[in-house]
Protein backbone atom coordinates (compact mmCIF):
# COMPACT_ATOMS: atom_id res chain seq x y z
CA UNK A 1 -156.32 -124.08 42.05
CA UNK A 2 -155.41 -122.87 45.58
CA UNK A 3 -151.91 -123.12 44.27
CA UNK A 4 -152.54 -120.88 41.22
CA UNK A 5 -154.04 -118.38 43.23
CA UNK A 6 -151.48 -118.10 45.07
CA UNK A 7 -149.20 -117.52 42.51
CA UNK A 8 -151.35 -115.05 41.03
CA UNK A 9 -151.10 -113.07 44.56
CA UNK A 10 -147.44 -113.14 44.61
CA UNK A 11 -147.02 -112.16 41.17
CA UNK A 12 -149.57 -108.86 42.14
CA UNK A 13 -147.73 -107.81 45.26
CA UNK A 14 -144.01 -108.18 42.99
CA UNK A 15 -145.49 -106.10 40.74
CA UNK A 16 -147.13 -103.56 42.85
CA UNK A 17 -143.97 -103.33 44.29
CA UNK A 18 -142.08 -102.49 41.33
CA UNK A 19 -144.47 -99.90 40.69
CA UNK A 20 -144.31 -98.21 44.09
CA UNK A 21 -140.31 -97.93 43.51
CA UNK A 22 -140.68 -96.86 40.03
CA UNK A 23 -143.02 -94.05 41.52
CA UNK A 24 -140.92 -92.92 44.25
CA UNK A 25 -137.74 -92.95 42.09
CA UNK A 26 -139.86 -91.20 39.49
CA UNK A 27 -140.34 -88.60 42.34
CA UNK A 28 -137.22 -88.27 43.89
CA UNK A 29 -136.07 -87.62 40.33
CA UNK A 30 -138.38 -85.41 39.91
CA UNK A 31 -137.55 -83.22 42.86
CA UNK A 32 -133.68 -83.31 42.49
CA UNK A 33 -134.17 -81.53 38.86
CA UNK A 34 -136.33 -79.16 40.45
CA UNK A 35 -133.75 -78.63 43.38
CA UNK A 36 -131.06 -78.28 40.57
CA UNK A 37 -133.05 -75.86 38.11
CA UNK A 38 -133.57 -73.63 41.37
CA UNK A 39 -129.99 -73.59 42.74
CA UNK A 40 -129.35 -72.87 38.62
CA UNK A 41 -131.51 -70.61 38.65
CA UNK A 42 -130.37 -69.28 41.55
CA UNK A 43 -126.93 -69.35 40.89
CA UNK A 44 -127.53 -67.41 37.61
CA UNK A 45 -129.29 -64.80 39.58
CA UNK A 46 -126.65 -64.32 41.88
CA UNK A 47 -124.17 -64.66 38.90
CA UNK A 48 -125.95 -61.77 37.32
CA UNK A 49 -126.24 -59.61 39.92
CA UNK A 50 -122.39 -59.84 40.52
CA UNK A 51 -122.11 -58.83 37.00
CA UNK A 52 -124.67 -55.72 37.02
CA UNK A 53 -122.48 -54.78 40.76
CA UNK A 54 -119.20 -55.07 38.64
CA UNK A 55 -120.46 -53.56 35.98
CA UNK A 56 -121.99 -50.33 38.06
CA UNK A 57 -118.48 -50.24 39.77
CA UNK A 58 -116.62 -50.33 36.40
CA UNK A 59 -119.27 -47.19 34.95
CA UNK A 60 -118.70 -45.39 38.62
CA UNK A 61 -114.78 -45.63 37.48
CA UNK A 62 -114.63 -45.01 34.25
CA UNK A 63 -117.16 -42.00 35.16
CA UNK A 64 -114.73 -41.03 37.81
CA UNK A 65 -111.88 -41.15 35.58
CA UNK A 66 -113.69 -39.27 32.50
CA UNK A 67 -114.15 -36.79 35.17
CA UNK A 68 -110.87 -36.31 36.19
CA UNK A 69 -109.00 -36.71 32.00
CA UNK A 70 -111.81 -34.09 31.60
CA UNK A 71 -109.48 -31.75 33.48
CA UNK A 72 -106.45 -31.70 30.80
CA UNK A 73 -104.85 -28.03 31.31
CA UNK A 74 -104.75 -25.37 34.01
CA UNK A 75 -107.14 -23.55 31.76
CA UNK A 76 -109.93 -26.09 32.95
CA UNK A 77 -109.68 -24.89 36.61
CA UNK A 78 -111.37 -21.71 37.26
CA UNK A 79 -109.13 -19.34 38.30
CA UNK A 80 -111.97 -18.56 42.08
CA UNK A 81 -113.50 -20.91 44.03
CA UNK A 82 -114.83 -20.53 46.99
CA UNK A 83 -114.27 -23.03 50.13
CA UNK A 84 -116.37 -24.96 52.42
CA UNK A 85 -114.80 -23.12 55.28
CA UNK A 86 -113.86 -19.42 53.88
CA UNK A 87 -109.96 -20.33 54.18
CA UNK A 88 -107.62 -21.32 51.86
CA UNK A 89 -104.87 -23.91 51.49
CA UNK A 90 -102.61 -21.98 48.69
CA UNK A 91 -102.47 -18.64 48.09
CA UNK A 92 -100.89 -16.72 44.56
CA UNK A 93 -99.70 -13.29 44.99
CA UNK A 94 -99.41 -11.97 41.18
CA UNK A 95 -96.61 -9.68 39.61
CA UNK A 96 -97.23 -6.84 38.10
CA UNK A 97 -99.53 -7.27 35.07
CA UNK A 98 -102.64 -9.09 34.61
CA UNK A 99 -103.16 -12.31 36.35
CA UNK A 100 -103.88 -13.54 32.60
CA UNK A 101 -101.17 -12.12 30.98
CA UNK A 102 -100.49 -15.51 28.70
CA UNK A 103 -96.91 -15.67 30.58
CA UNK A 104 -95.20 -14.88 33.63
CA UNK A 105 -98.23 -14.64 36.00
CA UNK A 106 -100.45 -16.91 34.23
CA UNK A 107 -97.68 -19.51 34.16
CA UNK A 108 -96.84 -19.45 37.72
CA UNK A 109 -101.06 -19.32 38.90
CA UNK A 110 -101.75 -22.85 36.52
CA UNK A 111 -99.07 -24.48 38.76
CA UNK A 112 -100.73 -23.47 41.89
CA UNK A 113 -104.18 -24.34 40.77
CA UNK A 114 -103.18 -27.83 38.92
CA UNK A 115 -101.60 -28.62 42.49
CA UNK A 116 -104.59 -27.78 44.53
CA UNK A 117 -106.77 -29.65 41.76
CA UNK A 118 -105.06 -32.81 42.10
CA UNK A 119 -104.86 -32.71 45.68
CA UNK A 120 -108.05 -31.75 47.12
CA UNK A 121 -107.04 -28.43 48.07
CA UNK A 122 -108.38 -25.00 48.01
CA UNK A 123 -106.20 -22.16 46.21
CA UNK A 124 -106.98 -18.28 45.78
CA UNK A 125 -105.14 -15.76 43.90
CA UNK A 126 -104.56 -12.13 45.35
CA UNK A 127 -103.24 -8.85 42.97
CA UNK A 128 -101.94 -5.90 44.68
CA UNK A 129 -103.87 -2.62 45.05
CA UNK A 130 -102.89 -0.08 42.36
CA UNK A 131 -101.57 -2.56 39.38
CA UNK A 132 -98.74 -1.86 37.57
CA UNK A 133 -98.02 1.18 40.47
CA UNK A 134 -98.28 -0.97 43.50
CA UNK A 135 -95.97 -0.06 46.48
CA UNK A 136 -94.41 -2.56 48.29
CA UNK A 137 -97.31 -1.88 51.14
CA UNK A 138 -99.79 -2.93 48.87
CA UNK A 139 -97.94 -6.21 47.72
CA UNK A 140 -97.48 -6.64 51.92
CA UNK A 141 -101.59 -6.31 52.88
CA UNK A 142 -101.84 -8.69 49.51
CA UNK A 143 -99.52 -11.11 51.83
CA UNK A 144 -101.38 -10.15 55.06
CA UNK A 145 -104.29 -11.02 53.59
CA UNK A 146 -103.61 -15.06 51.96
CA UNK A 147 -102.14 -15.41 55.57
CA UNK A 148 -105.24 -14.50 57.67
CA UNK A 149 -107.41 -16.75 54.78
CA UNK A 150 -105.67 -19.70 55.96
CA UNK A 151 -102.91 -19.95 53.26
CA UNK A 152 -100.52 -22.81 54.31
CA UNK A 153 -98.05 -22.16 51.53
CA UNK A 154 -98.01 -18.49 49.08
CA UNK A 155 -96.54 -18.39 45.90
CA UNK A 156 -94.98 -14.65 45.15
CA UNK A 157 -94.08 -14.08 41.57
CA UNK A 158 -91.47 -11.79 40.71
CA UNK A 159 -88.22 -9.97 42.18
CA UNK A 160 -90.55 -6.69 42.92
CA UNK A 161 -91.65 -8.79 45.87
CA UNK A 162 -88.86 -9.36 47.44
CA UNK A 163 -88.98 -6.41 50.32
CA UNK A 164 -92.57 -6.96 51.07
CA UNK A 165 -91.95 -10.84 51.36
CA UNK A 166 -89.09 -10.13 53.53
CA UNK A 167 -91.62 -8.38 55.91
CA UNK A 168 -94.60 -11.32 55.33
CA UNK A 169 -92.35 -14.26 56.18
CA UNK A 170 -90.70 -12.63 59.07
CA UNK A 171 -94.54 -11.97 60.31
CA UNK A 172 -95.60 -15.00 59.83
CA UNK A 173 -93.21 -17.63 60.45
CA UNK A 174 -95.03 -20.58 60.33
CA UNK A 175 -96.45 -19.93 56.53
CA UNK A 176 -94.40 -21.11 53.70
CA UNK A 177 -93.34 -18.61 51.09
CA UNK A 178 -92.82 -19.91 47.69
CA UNK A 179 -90.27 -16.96 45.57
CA UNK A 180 -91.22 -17.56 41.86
CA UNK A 181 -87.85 -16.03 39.72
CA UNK A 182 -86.35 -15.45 43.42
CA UNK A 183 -84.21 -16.18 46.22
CA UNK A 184 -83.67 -17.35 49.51
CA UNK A 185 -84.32 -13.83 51.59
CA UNK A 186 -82.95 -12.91 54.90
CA UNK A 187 -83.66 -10.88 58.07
CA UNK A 188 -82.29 -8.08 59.17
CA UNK A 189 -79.68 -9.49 61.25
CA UNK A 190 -78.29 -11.74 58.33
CA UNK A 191 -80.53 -14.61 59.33
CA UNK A 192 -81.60 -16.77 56.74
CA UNK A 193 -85.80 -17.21 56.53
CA UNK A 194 -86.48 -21.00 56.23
CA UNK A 195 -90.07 -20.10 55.48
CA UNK A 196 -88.95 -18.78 51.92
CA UNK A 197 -88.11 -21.03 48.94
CA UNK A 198 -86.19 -19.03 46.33
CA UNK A 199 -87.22 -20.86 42.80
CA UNK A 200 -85.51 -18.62 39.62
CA UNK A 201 -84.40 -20.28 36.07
CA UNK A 202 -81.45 -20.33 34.03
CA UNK A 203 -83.62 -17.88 31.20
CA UNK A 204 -80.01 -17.98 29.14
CA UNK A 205 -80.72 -21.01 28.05
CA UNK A 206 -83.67 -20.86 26.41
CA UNK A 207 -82.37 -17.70 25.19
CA UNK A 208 -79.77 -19.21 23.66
CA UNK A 209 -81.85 -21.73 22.13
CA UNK A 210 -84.81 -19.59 20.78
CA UNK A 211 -81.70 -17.23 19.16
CA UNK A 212 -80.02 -20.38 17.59
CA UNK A 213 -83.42 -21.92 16.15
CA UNK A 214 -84.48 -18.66 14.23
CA UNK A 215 -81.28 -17.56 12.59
CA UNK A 216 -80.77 -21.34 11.76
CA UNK A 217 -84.40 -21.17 10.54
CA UNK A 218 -83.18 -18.41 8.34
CA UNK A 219 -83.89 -15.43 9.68
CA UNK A 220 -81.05 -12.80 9.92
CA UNK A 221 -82.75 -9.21 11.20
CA UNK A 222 -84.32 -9.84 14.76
CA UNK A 223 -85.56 -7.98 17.17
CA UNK A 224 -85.49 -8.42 21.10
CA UNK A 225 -88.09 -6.25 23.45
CA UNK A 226 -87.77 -6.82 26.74
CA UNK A 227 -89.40 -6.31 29.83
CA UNK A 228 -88.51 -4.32 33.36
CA UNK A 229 -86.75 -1.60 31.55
CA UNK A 230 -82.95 -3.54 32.18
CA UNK A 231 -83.56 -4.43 35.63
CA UNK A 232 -85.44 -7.65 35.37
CA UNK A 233 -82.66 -10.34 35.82
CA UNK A 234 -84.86 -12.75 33.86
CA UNK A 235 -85.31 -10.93 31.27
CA UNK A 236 -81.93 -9.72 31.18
CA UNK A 237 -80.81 -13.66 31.25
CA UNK A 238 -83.29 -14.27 28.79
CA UNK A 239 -81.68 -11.47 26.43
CA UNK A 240 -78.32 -12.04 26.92
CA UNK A 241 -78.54 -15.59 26.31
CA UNK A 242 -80.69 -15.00 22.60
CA UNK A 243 -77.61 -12.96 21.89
CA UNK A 244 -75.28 -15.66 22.45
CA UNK A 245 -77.47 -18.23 20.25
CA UNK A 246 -77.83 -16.22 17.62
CA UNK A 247 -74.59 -15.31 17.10
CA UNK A 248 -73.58 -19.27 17.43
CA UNK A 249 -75.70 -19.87 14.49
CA UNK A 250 -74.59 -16.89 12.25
CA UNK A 251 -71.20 -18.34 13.03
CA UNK A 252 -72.15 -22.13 11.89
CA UNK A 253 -74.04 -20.85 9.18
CA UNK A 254 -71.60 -18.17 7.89
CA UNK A 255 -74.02 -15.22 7.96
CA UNK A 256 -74.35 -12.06 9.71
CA UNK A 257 -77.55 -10.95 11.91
CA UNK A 258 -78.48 -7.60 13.04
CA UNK A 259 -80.54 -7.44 16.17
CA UNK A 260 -82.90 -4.21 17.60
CA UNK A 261 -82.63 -4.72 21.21
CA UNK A 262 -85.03 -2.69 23.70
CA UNK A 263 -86.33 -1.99 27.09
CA UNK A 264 -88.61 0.97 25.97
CA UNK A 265 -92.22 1.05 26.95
CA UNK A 266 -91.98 -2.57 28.92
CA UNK A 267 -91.05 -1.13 32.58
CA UNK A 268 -94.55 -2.29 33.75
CA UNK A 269 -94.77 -5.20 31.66
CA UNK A 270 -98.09 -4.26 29.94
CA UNK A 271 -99.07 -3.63 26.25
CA UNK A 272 -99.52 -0.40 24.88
CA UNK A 273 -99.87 2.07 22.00
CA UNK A 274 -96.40 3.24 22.11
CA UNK A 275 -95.19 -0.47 22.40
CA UNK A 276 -97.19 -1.41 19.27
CA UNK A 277 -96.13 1.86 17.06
CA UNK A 278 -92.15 1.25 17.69
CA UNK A 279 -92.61 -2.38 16.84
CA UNK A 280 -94.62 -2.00 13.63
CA UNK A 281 -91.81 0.16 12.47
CA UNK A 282 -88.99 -2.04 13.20
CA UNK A 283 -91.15 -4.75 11.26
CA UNK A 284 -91.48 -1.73 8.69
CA UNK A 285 -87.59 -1.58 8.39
CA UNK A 286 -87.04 -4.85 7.91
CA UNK A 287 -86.95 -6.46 11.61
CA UNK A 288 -88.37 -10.35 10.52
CA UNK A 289 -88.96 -11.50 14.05
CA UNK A 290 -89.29 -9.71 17.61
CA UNK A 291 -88.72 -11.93 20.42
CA UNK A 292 -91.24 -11.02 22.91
CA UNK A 293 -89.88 -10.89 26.48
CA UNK A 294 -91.99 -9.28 28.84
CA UNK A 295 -95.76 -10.37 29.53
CA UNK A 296 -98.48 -8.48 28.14
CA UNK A 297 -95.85 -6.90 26.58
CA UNK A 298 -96.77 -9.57 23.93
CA UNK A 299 -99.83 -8.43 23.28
CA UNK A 300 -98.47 -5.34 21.74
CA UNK A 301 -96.14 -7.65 20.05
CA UNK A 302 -98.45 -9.75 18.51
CA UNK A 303 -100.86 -6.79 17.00
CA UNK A 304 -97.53 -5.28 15.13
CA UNK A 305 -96.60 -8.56 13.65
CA UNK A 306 -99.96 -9.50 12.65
CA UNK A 307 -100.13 -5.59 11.05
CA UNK A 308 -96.68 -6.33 9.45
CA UNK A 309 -96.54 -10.16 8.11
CA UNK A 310 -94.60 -10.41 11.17
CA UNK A 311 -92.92 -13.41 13.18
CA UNK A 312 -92.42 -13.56 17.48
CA UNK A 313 -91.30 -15.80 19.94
CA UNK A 314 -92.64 -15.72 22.70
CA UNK A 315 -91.75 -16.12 26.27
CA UNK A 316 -91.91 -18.16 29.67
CA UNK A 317 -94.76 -20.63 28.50
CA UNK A 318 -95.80 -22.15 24.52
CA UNK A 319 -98.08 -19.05 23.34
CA UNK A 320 -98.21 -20.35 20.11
CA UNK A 321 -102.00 -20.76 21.14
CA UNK A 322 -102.31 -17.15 21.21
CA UNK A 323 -101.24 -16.03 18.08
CA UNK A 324 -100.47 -17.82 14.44
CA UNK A 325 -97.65 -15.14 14.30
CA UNK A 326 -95.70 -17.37 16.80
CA UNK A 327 -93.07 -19.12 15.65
CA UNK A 328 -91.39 -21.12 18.97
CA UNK A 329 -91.20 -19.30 22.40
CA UNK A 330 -88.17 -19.52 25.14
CA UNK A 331 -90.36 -21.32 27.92
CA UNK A 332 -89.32 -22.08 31.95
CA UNK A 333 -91.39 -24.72 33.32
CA UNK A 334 -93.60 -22.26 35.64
CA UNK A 335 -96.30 -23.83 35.75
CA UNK A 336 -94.45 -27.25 36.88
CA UNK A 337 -91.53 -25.64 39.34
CA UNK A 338 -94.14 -24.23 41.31
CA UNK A 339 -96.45 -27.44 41.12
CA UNK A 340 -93.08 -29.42 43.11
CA UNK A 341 -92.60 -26.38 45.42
CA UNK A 342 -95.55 -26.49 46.92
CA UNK A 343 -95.80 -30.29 46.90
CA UNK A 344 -92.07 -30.13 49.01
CA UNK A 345 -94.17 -28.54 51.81
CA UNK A 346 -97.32 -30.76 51.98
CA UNK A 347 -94.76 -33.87 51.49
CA UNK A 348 -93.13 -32.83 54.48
CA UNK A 349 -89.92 -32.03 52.48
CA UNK A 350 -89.73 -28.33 52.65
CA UNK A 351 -86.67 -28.18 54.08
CA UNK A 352 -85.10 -29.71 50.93
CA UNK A 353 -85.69 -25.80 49.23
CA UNK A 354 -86.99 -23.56 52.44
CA UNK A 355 -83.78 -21.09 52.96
CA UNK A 356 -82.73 -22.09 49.48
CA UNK A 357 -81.90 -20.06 45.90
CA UNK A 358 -82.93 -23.23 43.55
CA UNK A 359 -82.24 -22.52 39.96
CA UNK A 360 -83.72 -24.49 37.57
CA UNK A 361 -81.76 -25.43 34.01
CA UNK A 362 -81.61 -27.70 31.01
CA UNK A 363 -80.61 -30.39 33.17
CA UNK A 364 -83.53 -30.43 35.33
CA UNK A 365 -85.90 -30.37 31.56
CA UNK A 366 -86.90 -26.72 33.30
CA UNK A 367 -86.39 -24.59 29.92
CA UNK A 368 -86.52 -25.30 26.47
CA UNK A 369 -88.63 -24.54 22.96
CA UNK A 370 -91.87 -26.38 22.53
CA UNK A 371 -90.89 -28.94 19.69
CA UNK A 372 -94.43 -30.11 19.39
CA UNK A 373 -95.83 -27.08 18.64
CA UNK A 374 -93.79 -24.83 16.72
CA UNK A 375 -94.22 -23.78 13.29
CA UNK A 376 -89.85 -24.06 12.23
CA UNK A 377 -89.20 -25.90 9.11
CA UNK A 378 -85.55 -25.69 8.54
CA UNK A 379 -84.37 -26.23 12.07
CA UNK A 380 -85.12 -29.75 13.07
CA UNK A 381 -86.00 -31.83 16.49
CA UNK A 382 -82.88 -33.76 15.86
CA UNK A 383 -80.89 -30.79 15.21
CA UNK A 384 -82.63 -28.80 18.48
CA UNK A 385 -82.02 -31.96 20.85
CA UNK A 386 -78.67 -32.37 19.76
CA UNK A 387 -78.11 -28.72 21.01
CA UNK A 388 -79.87 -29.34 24.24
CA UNK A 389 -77.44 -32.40 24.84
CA UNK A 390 -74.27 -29.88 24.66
CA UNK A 391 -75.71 -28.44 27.10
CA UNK A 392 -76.64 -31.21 29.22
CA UNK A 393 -73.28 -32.44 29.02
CA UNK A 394 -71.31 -29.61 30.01
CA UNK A 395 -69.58 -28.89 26.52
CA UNK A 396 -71.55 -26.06 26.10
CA UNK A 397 -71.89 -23.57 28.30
CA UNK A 398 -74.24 -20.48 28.02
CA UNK A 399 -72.94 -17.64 30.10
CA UNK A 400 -75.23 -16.32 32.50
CA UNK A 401 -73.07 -13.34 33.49
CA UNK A 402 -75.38 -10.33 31.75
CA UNK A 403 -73.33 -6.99 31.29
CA UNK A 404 -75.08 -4.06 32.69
CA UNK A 405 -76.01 -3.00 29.16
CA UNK A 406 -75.41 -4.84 25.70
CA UNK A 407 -75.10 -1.68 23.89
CA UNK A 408 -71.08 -2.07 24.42
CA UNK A 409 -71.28 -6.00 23.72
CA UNK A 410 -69.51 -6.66 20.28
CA UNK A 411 -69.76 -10.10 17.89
CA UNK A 412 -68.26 -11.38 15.28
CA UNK A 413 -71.76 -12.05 13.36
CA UNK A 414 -74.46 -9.87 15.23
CA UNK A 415 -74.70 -6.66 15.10
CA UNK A 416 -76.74 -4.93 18.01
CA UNK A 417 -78.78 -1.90 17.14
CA UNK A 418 -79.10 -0.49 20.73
CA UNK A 419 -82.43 1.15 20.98
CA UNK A 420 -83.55 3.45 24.05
């Protein structure tokens, strides 16, 4: 009996044992999933709340960079601002004209306000007293004036400027001038001014190629009106150079092209009346397309052609935008040559162009027709880039060389109907 008893004791504790492991197992168990669903959870929060950072970051870029692809012309920017500080880092002293003349001045100003855009800097533009009768005193205070508002580098457009610049850069020698269809400028001793970048184009070769397109296109009775009464050298290069293509492509074609060529009513480089009435009666007579070659000048231009069931081409930049009339225009990069002028100064290369006449050709892409945007049909890409590799090669060479007047010029395929 005492024995079974015993037995019956031992067997108890053995099994209370068991059950006080099985309990504490049970419970260790039972707080190691906990520990594990909490660092899970845990981890998962954290996890998250990486994801919700890297996702705010990612929507702060792409926010950022919708901001900045919002910006996709010069015709974003506004053309004033005004700065924290009342100065300003680039200055724009305009030619004569309006500072949106769809051209020339317009051109030049989106290169110095798509610079200052994408580099944090602040840009104002300044037009001379009196407009199209300014006096080289008025272009000087225009100077005077970006210099004492803080202007680092000013952009002059035109070769009007060029006495009045003279006087700005030797007054203020340690402001860059940037000489838009320039070149390099000197004291009056003979002394080169490294503060002046001459920048000017070779405008014969877009000339050349804007005369080849449209009598290859099929037109035969042009018309060229021209800016700066004869004295413009752009416009003169410009000129010359649409004589010389479309006489290349009467000759390849086998046909013969008459031309009215003009500098009436475009001294000042605005439209007007009289501009309007002589070019709805060349379109009247038979004139197909007017090549448009002096500013507002196309504004005039435009009106007669869209009076007459017109064509133009127009000039310096792609104003195809402007007018349905246009069929290609005879562009220099502007906008772009100014752009990498005034990025040579705040690069700390400015003396790569300061004291420099930089002209700017095929074979720098600086001038050319606007393939993407005009409206020629029998004149091809192919046909245009094969034409800009002659050039680009050498065996082509447009002559820059303008005779004083073209009324004495003679072809063997154009005939020039000198107007004055």
């Amino acid at each position: 009996m005492k024995k079974t008893l015993a037995l019956l004791l031992a067997l108890c504790m053995i099994f209370g044992l068991m059950a006080g492991c099985s309990s504490s197992s049970s419970e260790a168990e039972e707080t190691e999933t906990e520990e594990t669903v909490e660092e899970a959870a845990e981890a998962e929060e954290t996890e998250e709340t990486a994801d919700e950072a890297e996702e705010t970051e990612e929507a702060a870029e792409a926010e950022e960079t919708e901001e900045v692809a919002e910006v996709v012309s010069a015709d974003d920017i506004p053309d004033t601002m005004t700065s924290d500080d009342g100065t300003y880092d680039i200055a724009f002293i305009t030619d004569v004209g309006q500072l949106k003349d769809k051209s020339f001045n317009q051109g030049t100003f989106d290169g110095v306000k798509l610079y200052a855009y994408e580099n944090g800097l602040s840009y104002k533009y300044y037009q001379p007293a009196n407009g199209s009768e300014a006096t080289n005193d008025d272009r000087y205070d225009a100077m005077v004036s970006a210099c004492q508002n803080g202007a680092q580098v000013v952009v002059c457009a035109g070769y009007m400027q060029e006495d009045a610049l003279t006087a700005a850069a030797i007054a203020y020698p340690d402001v860059q001038f940037v000489f838009i269809d320039g070149y390099a400028l000197y004291d009056e001793d003979g002394n080169v001014l490294t503060n002046v970048a001459g920048i000017a184009f070779q405008e014969e070769q877009s000339g050349y190629f804007a005369g080849y397109a449209v009598v290859a296109e099929g037109y035969t009775s042009l018309g060229f009106s021209g800016g700066g009464g004869g004295t413009n050298s752009a416009c003169c290069r410009y000129g010359y150079g649409f004589l010389q293509g479309a006489e290349a492509a009467a000759e390849a074609l086998g046909v013969d092209v008459t031309i009215n060529y003009s500098w009436l009513y475009g001294s000042n480089f605005l439209a007007s009346p009289e501009l309007q009435t002589m070019i709805s009666g060349w379109y009247e007579n038979g004139v197909e397309i007017v090549f448009a070659c002096g500013g507002s000048m196309f504004d005039s231009i435009v009106a007669a052609a869209a009076e007459n069931d017109g064509a133009v081409i127009g000039v310096d930049v792609d104003q195809s935008y402007e007018s349905d009339t246009v069929v290609t225009s005879a562009m220099k990069g502007l906008s772009a040559a100014t752009s990498w002028a005034i990025g040579k100064y705040f690069d700390g290369e400015w003396d790569d162009i300061g004291g420099n006449s930089t002209s700017l050709g095929v074979n720098d892409d600086a001038v050319g027709l606007p393939t993407d945007t005009w409206s020629l049909e029998n004149f091809s890409v192919e046909e245009y880039e094969e034409l800009l590799a002659t050039l680009k090669d050498g065996s082509l060479v447009v002559d820059a060389d303008y005779p004083e007047s073209v009324a004495d010029l003679t072809f063997d395929h154009v005939t020039i109907n000198y107007i004055e």
